[in-house]
N, C-alpha and C. Protein backbone atom coordinates (compact mmCIF):
# COMPACT_ATOMS: atom_id res chain seq x y z
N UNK A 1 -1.26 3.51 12.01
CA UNK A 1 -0.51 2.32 12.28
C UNK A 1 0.72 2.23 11.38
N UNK A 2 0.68 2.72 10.21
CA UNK A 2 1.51 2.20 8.86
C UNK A 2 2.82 3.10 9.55
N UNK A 3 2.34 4.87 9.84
CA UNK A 3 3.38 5.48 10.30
C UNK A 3 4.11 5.23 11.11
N UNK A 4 3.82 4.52 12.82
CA UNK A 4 4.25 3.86 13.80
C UNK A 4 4.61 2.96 13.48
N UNK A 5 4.64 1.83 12.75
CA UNK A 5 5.80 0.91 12.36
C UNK A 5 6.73 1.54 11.60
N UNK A 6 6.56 2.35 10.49
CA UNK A 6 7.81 2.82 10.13
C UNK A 6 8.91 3.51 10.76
N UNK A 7 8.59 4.82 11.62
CA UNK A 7 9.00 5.39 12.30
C UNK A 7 9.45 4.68 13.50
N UNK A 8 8.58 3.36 14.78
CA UNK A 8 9.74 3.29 15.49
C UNK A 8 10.70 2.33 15.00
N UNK A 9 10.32 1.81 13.81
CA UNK A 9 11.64 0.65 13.17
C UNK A 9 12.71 1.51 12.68
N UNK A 10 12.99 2.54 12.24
CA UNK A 10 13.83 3.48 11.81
C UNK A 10 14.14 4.18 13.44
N UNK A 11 13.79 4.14 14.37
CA UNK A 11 14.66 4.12 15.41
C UNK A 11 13.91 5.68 15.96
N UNK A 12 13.24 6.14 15.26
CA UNK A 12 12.28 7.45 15.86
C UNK A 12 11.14 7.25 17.06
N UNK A 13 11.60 8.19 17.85
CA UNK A 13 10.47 8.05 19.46
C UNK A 13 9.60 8.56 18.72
N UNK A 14 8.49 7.56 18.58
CA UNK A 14 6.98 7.96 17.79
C UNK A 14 6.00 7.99 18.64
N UNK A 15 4.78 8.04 19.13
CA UNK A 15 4.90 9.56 19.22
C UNK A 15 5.41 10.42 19.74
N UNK A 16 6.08 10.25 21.28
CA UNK A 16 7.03 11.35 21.42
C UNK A 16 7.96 12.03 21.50
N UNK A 17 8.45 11.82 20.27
CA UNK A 17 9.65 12.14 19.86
C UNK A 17 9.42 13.55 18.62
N UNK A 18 7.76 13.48 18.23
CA UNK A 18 7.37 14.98 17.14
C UNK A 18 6.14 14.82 18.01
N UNK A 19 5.47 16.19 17.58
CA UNK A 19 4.43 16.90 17.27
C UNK A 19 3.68 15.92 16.51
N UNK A 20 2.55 15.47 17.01
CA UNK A 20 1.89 14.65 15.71
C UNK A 20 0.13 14.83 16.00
N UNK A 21 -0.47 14.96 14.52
CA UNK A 21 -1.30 15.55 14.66
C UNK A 21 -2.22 14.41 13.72
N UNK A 22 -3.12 13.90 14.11
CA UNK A 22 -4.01 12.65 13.38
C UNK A 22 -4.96 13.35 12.40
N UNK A 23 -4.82 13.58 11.32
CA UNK A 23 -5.50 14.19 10.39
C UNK A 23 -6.11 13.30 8.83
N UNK A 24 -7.23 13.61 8.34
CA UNK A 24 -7.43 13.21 7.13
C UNK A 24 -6.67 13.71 6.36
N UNK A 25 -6.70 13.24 4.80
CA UNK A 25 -5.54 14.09 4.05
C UNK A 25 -5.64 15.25 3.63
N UNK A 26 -7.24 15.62 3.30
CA UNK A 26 -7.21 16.93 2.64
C UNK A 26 -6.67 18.00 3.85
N UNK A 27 -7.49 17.29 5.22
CA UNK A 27 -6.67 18.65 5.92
C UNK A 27 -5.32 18.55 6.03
N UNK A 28 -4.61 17.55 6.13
CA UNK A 28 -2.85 17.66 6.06
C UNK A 28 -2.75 18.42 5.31
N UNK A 29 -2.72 18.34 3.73
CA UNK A 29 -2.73 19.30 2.34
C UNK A 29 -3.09 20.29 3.15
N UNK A 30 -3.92 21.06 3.28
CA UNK A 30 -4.26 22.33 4.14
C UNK A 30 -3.53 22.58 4.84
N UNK A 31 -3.12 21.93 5.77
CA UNK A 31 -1.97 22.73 7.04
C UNK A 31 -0.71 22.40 6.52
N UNK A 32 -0.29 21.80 5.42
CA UNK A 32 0.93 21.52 5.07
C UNK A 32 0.86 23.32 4.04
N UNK A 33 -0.23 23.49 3.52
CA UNK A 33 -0.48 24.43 2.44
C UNK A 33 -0.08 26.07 3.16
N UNK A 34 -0.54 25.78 5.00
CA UNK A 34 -0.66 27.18 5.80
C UNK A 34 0.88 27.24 6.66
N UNK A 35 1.49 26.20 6.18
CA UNK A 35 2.84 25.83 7.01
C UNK A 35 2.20 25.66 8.32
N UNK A 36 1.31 25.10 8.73
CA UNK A 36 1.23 24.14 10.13
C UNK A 36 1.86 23.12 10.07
N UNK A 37 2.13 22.53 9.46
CA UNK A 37 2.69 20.82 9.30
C UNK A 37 3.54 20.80 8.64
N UNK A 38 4.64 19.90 8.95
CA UNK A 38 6.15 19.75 8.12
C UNK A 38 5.72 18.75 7.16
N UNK A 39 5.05 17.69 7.18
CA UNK A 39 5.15 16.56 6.74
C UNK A 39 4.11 15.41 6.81
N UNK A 40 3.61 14.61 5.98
CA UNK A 40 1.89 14.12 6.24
C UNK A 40 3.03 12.50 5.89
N UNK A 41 1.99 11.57 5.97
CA UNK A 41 2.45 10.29 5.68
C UNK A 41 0.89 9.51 4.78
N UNK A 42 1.24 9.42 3.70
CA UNK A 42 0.00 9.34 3.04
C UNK A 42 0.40 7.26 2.26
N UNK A 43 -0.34 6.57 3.22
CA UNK A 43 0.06 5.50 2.29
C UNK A 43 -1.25 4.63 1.47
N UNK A 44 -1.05 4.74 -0.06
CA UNK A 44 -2.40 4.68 -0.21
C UNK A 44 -1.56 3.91 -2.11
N UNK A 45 -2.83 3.72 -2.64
CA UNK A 45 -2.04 3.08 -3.94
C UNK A 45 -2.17 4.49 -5.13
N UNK A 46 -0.89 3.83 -6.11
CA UNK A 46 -0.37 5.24 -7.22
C UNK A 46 -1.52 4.79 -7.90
N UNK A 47 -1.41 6.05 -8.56
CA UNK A 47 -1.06 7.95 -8.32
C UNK A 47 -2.39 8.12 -7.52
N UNK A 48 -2.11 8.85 -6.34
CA UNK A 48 -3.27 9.12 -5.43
C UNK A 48 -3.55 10.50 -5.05
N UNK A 49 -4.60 11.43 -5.50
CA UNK A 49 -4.79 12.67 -6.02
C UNK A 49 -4.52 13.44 -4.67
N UNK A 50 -4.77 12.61 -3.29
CA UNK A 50 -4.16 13.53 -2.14
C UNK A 50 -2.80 14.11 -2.18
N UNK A 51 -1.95 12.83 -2.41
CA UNK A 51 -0.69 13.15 -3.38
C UNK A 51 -0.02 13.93 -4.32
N UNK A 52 -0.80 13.59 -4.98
CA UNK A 52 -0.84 15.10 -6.44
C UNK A 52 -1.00 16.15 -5.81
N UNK A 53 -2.20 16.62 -5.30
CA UNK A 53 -2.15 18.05 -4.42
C UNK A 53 -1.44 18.54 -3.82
N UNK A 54 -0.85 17.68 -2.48
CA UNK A 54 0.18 17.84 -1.65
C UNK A 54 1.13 18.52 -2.59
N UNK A 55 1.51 18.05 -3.75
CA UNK A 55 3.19 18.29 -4.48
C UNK A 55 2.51 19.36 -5.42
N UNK A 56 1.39 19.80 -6.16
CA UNK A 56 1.29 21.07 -6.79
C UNK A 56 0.93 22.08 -5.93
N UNK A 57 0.06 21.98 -4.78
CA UNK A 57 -0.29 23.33 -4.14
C UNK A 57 0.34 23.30 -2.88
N UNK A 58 1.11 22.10 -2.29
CA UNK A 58 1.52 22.73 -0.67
C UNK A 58 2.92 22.42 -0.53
N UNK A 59 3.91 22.57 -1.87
CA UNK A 59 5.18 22.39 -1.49
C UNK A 59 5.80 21.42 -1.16
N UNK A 60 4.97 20.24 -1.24
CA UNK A 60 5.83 18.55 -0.95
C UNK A 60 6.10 18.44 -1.62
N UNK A 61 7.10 17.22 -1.23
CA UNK A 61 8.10 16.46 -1.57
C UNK A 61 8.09 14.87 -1.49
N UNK A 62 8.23 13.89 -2.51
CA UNK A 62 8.29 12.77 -2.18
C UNK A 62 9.83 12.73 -1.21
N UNK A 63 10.06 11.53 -0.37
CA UNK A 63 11.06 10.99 0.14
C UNK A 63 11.33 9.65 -0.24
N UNK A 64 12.28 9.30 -0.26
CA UNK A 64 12.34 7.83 -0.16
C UNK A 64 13.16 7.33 0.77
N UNK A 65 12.79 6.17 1.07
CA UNK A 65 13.55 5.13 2.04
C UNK A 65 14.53 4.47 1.93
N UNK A 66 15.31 4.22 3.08
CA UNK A 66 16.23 3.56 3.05
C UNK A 66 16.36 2.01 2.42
N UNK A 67 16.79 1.40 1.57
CA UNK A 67 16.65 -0.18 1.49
C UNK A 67 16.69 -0.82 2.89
N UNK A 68 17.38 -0.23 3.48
CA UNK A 68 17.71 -0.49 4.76
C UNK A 68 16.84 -0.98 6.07
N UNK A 69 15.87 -0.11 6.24
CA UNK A 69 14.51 0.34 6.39
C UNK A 69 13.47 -0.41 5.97
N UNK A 70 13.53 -0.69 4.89
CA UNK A 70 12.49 -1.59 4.15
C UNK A 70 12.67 -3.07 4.63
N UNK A 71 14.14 -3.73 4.41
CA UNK A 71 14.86 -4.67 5.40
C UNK A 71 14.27 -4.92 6.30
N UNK A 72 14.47 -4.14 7.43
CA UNK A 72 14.19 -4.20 8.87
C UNK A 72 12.47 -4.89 8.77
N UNK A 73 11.72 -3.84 8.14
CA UNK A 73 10.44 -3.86 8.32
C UNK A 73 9.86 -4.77 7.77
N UNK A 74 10.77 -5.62 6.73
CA UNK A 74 9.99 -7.12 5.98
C UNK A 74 10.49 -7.79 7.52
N UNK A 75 11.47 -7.51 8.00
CA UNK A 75 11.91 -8.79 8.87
C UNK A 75 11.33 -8.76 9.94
N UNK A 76 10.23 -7.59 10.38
CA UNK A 76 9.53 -7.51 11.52
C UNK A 76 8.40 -8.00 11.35
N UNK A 77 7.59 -7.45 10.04
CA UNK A 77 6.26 -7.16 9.56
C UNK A 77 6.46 -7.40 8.24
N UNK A 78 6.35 -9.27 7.75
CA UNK A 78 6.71 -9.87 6.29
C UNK A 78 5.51 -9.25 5.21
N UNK A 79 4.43 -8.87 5.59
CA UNK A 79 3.57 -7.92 4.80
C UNK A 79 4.37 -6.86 3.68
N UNK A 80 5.28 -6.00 4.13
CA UNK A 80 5.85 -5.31 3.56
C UNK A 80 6.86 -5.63 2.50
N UNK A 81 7.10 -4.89 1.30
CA UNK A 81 8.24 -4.83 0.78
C UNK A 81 8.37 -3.68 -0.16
N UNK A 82 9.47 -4.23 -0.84
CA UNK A 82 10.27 -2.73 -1.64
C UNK A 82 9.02 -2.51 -2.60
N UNK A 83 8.94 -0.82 -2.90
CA UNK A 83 8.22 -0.88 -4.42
C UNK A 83 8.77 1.01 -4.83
N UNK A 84 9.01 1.04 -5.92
CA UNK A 84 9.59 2.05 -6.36
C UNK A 84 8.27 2.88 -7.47
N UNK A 85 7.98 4.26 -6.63
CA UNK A 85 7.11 4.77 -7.46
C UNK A 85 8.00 5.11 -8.74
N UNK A 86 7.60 5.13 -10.15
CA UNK A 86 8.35 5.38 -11.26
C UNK A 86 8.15 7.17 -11.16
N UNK A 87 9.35 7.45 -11.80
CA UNK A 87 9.94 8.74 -12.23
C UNK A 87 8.78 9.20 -12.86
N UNK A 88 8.08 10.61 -12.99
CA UNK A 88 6.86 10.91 -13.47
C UNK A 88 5.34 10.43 -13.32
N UNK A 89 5.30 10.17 -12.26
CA UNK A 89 4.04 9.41 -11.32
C UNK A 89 3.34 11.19 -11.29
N UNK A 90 3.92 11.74 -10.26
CA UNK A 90 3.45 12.73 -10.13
C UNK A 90 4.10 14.15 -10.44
N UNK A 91 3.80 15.09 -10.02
CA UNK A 91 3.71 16.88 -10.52
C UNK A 91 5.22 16.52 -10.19
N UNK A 92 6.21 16.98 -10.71
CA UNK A 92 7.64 17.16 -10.48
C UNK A 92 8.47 16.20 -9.90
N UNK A 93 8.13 15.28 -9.89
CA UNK A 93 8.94 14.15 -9.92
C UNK A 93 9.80 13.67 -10.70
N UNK A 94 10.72 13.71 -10.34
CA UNK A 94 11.96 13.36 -11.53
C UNK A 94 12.78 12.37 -11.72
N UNK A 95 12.61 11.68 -10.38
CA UNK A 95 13.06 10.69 -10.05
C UNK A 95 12.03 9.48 -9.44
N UNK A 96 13.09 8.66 -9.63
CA UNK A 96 11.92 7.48 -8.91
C UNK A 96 12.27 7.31 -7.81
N UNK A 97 11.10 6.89 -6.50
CA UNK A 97 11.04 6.89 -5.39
C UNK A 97 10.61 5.70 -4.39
N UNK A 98 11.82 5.35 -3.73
CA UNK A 98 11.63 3.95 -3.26
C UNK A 98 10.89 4.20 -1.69
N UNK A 99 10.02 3.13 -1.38
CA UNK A 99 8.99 3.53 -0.53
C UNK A 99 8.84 2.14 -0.14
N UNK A 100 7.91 1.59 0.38
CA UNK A 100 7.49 0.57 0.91
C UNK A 100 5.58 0.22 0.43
N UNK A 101 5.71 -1.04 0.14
CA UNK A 101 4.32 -1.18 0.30
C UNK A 101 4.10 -2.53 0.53
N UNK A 102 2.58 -2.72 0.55
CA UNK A 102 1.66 -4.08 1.13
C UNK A 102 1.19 -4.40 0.16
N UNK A 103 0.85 -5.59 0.07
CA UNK A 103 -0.14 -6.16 -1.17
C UNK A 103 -1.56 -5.82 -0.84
N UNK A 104 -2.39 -5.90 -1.76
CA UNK A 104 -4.04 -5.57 -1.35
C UNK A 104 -3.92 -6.76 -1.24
N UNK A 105 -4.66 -7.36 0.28
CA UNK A 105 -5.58 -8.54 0.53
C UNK A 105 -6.89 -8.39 1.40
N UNK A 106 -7.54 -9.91 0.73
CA UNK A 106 -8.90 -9.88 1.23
C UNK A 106 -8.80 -10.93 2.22
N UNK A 107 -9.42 -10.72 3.41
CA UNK A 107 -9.55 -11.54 4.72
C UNK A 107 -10.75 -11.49 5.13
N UNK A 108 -10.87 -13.58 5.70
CA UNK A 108 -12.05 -13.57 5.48
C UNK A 108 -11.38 -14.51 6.75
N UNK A 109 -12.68 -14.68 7.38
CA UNK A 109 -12.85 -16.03 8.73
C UNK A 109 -12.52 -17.00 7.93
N UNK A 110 -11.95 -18.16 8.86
CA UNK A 110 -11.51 -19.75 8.24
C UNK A 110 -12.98 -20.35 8.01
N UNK A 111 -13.54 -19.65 9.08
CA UNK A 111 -15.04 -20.43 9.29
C UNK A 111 -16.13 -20.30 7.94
N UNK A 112 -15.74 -18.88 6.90
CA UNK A 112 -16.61 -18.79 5.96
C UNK A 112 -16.69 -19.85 5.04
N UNK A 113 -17.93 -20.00 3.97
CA UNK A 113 -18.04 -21.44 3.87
C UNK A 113 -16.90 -21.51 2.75
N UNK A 114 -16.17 -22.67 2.32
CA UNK A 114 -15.41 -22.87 0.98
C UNK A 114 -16.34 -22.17 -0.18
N UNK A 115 -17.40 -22.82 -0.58
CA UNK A 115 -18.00 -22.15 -2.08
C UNK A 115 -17.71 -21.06 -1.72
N UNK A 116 -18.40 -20.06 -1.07
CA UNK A 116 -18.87 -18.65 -0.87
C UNK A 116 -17.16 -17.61 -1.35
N UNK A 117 -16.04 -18.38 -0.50
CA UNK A 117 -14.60 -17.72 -0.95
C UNK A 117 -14.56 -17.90 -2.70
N UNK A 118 -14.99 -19.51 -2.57
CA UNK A 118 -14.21 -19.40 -4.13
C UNK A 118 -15.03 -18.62 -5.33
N UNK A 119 -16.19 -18.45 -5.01
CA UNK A 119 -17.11 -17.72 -5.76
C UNK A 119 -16.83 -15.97 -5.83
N UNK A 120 -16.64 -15.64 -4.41
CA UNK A 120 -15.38 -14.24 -4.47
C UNK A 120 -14.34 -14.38 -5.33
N UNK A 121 -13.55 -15.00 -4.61
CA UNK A 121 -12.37 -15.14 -5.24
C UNK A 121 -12.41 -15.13 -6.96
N UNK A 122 -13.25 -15.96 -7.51
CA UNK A 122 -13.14 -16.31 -9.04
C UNK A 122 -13.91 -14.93 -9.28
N UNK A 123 -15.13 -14.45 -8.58
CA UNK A 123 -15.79 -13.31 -9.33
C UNK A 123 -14.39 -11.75 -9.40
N UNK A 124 -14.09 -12.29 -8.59
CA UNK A 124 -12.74 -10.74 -8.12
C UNK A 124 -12.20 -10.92 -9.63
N UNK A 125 -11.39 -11.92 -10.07
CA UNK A 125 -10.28 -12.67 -11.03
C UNK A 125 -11.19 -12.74 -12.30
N UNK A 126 -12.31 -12.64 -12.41
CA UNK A 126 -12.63 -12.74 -13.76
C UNK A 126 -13.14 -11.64 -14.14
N UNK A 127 -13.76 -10.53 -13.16
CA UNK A 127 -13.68 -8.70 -13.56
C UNK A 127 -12.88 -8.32 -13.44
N UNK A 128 -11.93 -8.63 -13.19
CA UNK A 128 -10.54 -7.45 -12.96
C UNK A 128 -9.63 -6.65 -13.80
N UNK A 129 -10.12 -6.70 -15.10
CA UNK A 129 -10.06 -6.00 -16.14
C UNK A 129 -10.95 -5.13 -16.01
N UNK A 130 -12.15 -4.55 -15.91
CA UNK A 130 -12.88 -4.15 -15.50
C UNK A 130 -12.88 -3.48 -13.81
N UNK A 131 -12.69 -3.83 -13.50
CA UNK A 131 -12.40 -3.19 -12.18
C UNK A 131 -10.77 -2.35 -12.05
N UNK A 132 -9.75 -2.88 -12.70
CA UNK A 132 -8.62 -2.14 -13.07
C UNK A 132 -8.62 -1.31 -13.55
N UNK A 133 -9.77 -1.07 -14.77
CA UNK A 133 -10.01 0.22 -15.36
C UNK A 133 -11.03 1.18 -14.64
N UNK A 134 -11.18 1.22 -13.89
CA UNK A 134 -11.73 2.23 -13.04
C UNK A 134 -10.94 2.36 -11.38
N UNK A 135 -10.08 1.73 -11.13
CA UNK A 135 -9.58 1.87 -10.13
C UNK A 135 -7.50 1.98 -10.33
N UNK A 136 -7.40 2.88 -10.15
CA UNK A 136 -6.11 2.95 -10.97
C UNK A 136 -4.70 2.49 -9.72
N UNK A 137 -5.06 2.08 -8.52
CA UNK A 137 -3.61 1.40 -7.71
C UNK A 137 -3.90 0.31 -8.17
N UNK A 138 -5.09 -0.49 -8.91
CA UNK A 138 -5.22 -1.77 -9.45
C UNK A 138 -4.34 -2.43 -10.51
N UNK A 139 -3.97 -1.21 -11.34
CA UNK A 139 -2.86 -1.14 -12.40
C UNK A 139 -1.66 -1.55 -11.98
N UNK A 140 -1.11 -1.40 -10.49
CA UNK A 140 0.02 -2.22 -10.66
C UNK A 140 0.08 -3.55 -10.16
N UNK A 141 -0.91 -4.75 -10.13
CA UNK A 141 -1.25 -6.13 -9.53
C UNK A 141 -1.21 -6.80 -10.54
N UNK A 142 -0.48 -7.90 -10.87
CA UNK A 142 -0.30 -9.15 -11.71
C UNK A 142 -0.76 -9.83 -11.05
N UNK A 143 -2.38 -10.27 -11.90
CA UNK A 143 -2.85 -11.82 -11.16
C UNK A 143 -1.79 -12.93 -10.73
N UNK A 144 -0.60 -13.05 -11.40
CA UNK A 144 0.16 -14.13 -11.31
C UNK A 144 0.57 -14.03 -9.96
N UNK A 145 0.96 -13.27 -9.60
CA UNK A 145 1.91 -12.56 -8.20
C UNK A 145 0.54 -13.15 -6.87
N UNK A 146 -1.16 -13.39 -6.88
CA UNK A 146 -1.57 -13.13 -5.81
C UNK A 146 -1.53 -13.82 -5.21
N UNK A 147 -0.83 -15.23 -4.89
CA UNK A 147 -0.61 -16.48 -4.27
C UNK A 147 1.04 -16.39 -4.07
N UNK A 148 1.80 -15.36 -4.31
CA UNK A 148 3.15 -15.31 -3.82
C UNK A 148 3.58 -14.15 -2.60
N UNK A 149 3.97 -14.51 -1.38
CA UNK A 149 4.74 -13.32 -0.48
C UNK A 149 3.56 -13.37 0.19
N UNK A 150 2.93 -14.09 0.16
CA UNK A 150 1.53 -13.74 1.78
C UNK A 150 1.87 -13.72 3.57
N UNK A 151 3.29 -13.23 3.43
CA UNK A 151 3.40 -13.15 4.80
C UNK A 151 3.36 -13.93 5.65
N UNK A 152 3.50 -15.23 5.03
CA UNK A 152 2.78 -16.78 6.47
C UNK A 152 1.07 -16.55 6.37
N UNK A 153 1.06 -15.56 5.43
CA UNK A 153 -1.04 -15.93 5.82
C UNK A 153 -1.38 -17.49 5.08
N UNK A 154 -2.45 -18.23 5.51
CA UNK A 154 -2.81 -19.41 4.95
C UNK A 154 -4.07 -18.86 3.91
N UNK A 155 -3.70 -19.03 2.51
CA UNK A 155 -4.92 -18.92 1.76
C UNK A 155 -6.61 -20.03 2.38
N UNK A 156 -7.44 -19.20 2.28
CA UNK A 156 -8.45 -20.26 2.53
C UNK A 156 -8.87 -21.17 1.66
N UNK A 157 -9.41 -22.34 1.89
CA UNK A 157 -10.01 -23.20 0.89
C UNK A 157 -10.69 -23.28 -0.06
N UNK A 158 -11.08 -21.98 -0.19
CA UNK A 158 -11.85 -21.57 -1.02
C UNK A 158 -10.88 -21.01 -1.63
N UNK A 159 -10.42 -20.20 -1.49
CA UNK A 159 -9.62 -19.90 -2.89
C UNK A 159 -8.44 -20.22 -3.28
N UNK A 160 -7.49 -21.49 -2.12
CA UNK A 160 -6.63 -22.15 -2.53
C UNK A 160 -7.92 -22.73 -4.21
N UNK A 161 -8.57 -23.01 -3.84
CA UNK A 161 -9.28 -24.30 -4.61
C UNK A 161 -9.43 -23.41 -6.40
N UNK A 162 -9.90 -22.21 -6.19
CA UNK A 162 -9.88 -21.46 -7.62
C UNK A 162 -8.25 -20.86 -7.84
N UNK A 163 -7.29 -21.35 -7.03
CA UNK A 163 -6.16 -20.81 -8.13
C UNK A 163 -5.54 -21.92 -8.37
N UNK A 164 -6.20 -23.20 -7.57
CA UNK A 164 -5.59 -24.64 -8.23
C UNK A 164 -5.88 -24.29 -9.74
N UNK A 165 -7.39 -24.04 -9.84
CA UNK A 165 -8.08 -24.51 -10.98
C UNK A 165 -7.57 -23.73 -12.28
N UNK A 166 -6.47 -22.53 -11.87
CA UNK A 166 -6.31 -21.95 -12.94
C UNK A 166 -4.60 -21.63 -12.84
N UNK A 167 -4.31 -22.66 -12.17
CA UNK A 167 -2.51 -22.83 -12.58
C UNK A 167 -1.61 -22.61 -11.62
N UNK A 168 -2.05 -21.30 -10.81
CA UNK A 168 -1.44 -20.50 -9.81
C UNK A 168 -0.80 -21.07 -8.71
N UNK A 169 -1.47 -22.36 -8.36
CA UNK A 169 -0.98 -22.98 -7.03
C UNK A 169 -0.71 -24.61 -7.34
């Protein structure tokens, strides 16, 4: 899905306009590794070891995007926006690389009960030191930021209610 919005918003006949081949990543890495494949689309949070591989054993390359591009695609699909992998993320990277990404969110029915969200919600927010350190795209999320840019989504009542309680909203 992530690829097909990018590609036909950048104005590319997706799918038929390439060769496209629906693959997990290790096999992309593999056929990118045997020169079957020009090019994989891997969107996932930094540093992500499919990633790493791709660029030490099969000859990739990060790309980056147009601001341009990124534009379009907040103004289609407000989920999205700019985020710049930093210079030395991965194997030969030298530069930093502007890309696009989504926020991690959790979605839940309107119908689930209030406690039950806010009891998520607060249990998420009060390990997340703990859960950051073992999950490393977690490293780039500022609690402060998770009640800003939701796309028009409506927080639920439940957890409007635990980020009243702790400043956020």
């Amino acid at each position: 899905m992530e690829t097909s919005l990018h590609l036909k918003t950048s104005g590319v006949n997706y799918p038929d306009g390439l060769r496209v081949q629906y693959v997990g990543f290790t096999e992309a890495i593999d056929l990118m590794r045997n020169k079957q494949l020009d090019g994989a689309w891997i969107m996932a949070g930094i540093p992500n070891a499919a990633v790493t591989e791709m660029l030490s054993t099969a000859g990739g390359k990060l790309l980056s995007l147009d601001m341009d591009l990124i534009k379009k695609l907040q103004q289609a699909y407000p989920w999205y926006g700019a985020y710049t992998i930093p210079a030395g993320t991965y194997p030969g990277q030298t530069a930093d690389v502007l890309t696009s990404a989504i926020k991690i969110t959790v979605c839940t029915d309107a119908r689930v009960d209030a406690d039950v969200v806010y009891d998520m919600t607060k249990t998420f927010w009060e390990n997340f030191e703990e859960l950051k350190a073992t999950q490393a795209p977690l490293k780039q999320v500022n609690p402060k930021e998770a009640v800003k840019d939701l796309a028009g989504l409506p927080l639920h009542e439940g957890a409007a209610r635990y980020y009243l309680e702790i400043g956020l909203l």
